[in-house]
Protein backbone atom coordinates (compact mmCIF):
# COMPACT_ATOMS: atom_id res chain seq x y z
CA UNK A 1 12.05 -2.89 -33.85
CA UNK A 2 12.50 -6.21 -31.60
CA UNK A 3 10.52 -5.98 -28.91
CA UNK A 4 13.22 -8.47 -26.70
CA UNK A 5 15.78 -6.00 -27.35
CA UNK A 6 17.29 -4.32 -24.78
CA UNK A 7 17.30 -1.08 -26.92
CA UNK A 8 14.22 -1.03 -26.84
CA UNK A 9 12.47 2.34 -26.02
CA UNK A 10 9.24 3.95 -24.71
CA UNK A 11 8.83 7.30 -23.17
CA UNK A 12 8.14 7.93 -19.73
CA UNK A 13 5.41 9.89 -17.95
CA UNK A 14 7.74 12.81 -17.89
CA UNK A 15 8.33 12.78 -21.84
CA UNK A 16 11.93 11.06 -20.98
CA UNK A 17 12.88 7.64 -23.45
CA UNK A 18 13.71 4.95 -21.52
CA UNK A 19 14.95 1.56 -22.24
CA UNK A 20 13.56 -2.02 -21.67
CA UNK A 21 16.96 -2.64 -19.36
CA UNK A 22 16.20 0.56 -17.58
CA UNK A 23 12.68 -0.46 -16.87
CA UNK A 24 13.57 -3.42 -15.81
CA UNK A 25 16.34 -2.44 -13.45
CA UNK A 26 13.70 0.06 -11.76
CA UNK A 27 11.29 -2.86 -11.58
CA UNK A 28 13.52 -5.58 -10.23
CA UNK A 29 15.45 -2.54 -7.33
CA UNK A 30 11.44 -1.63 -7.00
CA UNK A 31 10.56 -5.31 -5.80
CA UNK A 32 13.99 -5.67 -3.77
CA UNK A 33 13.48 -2.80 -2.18
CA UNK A 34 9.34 -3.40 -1.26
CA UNK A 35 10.98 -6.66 0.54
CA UNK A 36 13.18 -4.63 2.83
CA UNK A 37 10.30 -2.50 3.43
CA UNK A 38 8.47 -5.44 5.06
CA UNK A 39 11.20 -6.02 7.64
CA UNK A 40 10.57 -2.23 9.55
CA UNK A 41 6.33 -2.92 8.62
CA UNK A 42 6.76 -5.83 11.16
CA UNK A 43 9.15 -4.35 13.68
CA UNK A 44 7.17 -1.60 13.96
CA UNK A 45 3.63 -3.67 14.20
CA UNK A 46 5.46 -6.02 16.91
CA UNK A 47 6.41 -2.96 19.15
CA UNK A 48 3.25 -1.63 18.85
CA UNK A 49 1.52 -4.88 20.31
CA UNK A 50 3.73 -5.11 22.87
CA UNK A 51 3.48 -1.71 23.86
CA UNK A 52 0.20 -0.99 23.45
CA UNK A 53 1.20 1.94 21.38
CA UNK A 54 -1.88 4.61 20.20
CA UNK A 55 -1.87 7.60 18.33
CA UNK A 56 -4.79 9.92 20.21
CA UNK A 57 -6.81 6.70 19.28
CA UNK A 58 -8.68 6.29 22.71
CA UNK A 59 -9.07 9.94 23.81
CA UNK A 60 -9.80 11.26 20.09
CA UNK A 61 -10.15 9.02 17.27
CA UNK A 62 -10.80 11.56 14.66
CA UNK A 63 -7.82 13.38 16.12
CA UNK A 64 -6.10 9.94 15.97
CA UNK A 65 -6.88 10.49 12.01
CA UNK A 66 -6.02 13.59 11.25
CA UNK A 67 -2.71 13.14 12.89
CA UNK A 68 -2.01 10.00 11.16
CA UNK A 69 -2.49 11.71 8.02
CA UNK A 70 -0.92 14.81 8.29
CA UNK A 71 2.73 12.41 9.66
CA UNK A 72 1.97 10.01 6.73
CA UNK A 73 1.68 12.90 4.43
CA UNK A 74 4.86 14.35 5.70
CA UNK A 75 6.59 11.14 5.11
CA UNK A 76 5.40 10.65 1.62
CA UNK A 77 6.89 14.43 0.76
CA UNK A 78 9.80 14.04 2.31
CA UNK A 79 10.52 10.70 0.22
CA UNK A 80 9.77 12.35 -3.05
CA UNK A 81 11.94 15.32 -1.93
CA UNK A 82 14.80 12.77 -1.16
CA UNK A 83 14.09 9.91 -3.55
CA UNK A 84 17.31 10.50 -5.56
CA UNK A 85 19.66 10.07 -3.16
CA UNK A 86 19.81 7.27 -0.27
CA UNK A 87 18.38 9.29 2.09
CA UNK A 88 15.18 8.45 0.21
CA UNK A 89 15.38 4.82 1.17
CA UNK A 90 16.25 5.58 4.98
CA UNK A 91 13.23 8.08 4.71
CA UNK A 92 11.06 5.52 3.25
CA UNK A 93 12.34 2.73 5.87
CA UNK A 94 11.08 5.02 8.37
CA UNK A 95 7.81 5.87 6.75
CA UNK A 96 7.22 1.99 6.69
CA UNK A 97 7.95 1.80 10.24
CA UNK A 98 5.86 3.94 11.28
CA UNK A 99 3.02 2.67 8.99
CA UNK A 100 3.54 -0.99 11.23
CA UNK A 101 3.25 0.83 14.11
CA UNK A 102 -0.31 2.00 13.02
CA UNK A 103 -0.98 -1.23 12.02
CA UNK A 104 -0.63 -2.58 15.56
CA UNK A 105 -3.87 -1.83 16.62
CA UNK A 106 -5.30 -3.64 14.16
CA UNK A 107 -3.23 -6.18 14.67
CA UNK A 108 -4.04 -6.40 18.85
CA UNK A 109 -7.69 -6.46 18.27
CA UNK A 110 -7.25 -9.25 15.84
CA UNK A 111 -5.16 -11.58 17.91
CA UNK A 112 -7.76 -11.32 20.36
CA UNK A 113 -9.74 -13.56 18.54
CA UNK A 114 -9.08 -17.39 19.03
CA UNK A 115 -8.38 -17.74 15.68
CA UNK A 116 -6.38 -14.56 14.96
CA UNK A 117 -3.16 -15.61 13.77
CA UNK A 118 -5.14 -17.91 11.58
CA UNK A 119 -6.91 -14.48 10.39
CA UNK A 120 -3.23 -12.80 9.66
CA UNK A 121 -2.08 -15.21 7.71
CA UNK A 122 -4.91 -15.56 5.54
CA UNK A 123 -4.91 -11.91 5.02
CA UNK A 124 -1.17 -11.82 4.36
CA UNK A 125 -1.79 -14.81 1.46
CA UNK A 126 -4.97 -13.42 -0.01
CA UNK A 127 -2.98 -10.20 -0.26
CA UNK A 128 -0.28 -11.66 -2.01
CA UNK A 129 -2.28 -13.90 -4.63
CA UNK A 130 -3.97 -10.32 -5.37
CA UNK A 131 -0.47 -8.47 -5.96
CA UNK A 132 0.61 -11.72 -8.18
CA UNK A 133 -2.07 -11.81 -10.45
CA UNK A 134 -2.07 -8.10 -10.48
CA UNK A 135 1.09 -7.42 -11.07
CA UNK A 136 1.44 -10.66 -13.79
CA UNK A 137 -1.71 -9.08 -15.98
CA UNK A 138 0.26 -5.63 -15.63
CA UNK A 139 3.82 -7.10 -16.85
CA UNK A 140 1.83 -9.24 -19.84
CA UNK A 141 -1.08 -7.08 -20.92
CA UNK A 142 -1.16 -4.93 -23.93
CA UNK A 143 -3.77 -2.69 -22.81
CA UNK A 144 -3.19 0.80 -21.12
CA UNK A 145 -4.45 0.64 -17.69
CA UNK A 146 -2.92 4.36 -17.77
CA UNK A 147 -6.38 5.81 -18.11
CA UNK A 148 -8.18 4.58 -14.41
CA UNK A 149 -5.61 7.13 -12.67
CA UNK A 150 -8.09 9.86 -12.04
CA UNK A 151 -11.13 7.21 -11.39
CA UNK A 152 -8.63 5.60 -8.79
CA UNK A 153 -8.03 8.80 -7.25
CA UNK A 154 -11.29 9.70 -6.92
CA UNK A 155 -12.05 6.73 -5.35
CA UNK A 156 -9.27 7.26 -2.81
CA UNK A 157 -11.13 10.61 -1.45
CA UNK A 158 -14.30 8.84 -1.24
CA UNK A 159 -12.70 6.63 0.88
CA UNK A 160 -10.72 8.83 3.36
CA UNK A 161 -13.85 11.29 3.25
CA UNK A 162 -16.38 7.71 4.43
CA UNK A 163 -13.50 6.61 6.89
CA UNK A 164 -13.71 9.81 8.43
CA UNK A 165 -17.23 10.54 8.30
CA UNK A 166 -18.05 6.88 9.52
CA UNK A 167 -15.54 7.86 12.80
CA UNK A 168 -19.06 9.86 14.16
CA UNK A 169 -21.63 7.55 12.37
CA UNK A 170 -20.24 4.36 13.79
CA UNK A 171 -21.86 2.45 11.23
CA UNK A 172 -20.65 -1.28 10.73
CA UNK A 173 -22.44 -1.46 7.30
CA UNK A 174 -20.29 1.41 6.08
CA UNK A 175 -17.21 0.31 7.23
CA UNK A 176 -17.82 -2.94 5.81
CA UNK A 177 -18.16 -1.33 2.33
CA UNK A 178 -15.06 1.21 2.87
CA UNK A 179 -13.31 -1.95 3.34
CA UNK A 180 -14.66 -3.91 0.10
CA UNK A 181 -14.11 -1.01 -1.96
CA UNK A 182 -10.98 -0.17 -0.65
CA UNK A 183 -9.55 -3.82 -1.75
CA UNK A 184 -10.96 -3.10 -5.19
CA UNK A 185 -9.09 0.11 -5.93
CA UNK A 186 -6.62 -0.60 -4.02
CA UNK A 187 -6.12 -3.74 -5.82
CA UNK A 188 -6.37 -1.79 -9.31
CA UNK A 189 -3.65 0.47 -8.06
CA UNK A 190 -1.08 -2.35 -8.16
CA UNK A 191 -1.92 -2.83 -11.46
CA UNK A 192 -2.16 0.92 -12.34
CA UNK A 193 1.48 0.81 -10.61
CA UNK A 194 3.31 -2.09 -11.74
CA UNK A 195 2.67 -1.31 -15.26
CA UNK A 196 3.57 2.22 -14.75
CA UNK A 197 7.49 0.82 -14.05
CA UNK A 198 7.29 -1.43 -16.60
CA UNK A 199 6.10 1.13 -19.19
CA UNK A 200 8.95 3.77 -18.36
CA UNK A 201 6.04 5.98 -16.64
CA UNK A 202 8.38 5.72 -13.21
CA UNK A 203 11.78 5.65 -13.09
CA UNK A 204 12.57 6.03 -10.10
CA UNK A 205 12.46 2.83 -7.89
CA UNK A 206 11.80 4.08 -4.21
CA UNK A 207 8.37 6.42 -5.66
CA UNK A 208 7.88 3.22 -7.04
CA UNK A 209 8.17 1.13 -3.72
CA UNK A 210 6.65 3.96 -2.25
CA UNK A 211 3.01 3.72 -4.49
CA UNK A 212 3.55 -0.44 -4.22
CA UNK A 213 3.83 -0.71 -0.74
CA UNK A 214 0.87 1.76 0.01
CA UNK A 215 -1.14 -0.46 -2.58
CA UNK A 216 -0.27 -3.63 -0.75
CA UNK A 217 -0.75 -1.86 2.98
CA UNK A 218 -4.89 -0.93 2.62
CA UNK A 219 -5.48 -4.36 0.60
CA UNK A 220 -4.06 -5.88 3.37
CA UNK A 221 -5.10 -4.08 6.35
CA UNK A 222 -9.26 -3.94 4.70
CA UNK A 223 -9.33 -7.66 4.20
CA UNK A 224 -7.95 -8.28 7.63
CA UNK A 225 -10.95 -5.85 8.37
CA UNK A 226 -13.51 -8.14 6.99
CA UNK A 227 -11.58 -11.56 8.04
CA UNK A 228 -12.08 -10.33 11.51
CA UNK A 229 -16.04 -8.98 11.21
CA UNK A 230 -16.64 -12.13 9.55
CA UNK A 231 -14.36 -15.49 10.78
CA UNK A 232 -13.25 -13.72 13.87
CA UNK A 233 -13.81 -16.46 16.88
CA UNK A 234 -13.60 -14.99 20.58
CA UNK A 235 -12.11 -16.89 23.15
């Protein structure tokens, strides 16, 4: 059968057939739709810098975690509850809100650096060069990155387990490596997820967004992490 041919079918992850034109409507509403999610991402950072806003951070920062996760969590399984509908992207609009809002912290301690807009921006383009090669060798390859799911996953707990851990141990080598290792599977997840959409493994564009824009959020936020430890200038 033609490959180029819009009749072209493959089956999804939940046994479904779809069709090159569906994939490719999922993937192109999946990238329109990670745009718009940018827009509340920065709202949300700005009013947190310019309110100073903190989430249990300076009284508890382990409580500051656990409640992060638990709202992020309830986010996340509200949007698959509602992805069908609109309500899904309102719910997701929100969720990326709120995610700018815990980036403002970040954000304020960066900008106190002489350099730190310098820092954001070079963060924001690395970030981007890694989604575009990413997400070209996951739209061109023949191979089936379908199989680094679990090892992904896995790497994912390791992560949260270190980030927590590292909130008592204070240890700047071990942040430095949650950050470096974050980048890397963070960085395979946009593959892992891009080539998921254009496989027919999801067909639905907003879980899609949702996985994306997660992806793009820790590569971001890590190697703004280690722009800071490392280039950071004080005034």
């Amino acid at each position: 059968m033609n490959e180029s041919s819009p009749y072209t079918y493959s089956f999804g992850r939940n046994g479904s057939v779809t069709s090159v034109e569906t994939r490719n409507r999922v993937l192109r509403n999946t990238y329109w739709l990670l745009a718009l999610s940018m827009v509340p991402t920065v709202l949300g950072a700005w009013v947190g810098v310019a309110t100073g806003f903190s989430l249990f951070a300076a009284s508890s920062p382990a409580m500051s975690f656990i409640a992060f996760l638990a709202i992020a969590f309830g986010f996340m399984f509200a949007i698959e509850k509602t992805k069908n509908s609109g309500v899904g992207v309102a719910v997701l609009l929100g969720f990326t809100f709120f995610m700018g809002l815990m980036l403002s912290r970040l954000l304020s301690f960066i900008l106190g650096f002489s350099n730190g807009p310098q820092l954001i921006m070079m963060a924001f383009g690395g970030t981007g060069v890694i989604f575009a090669a990413m997400a070209t060798i996951a739209t061109v390859s023949k191979r089936d990155f379908s199989g680094l799911g679990k090892f992904l996953f896995m790497g994912v707990i390791v992560i949260l387990l270190a980030a927590f851990a590292n909130i008592f141990l204070q240890l700047p080598a071990l942040m430095m490596t949650i950050s470096v290792l974050a980048i890397v599977i963070f960085s395979a997840y946009m593959l892992f997820d891009v080539q998921r959409v254009v496989n027919g493994g999801e067909t639905n564009y907003i879980s899609a967004t949702l996985a994306i824009y997660l992806d793009l959020y820790n590569v971001f936020t890590n190697l703004l992490a280690l722009l800071g430890i490392f280039d950071g200038n004080r005034n």
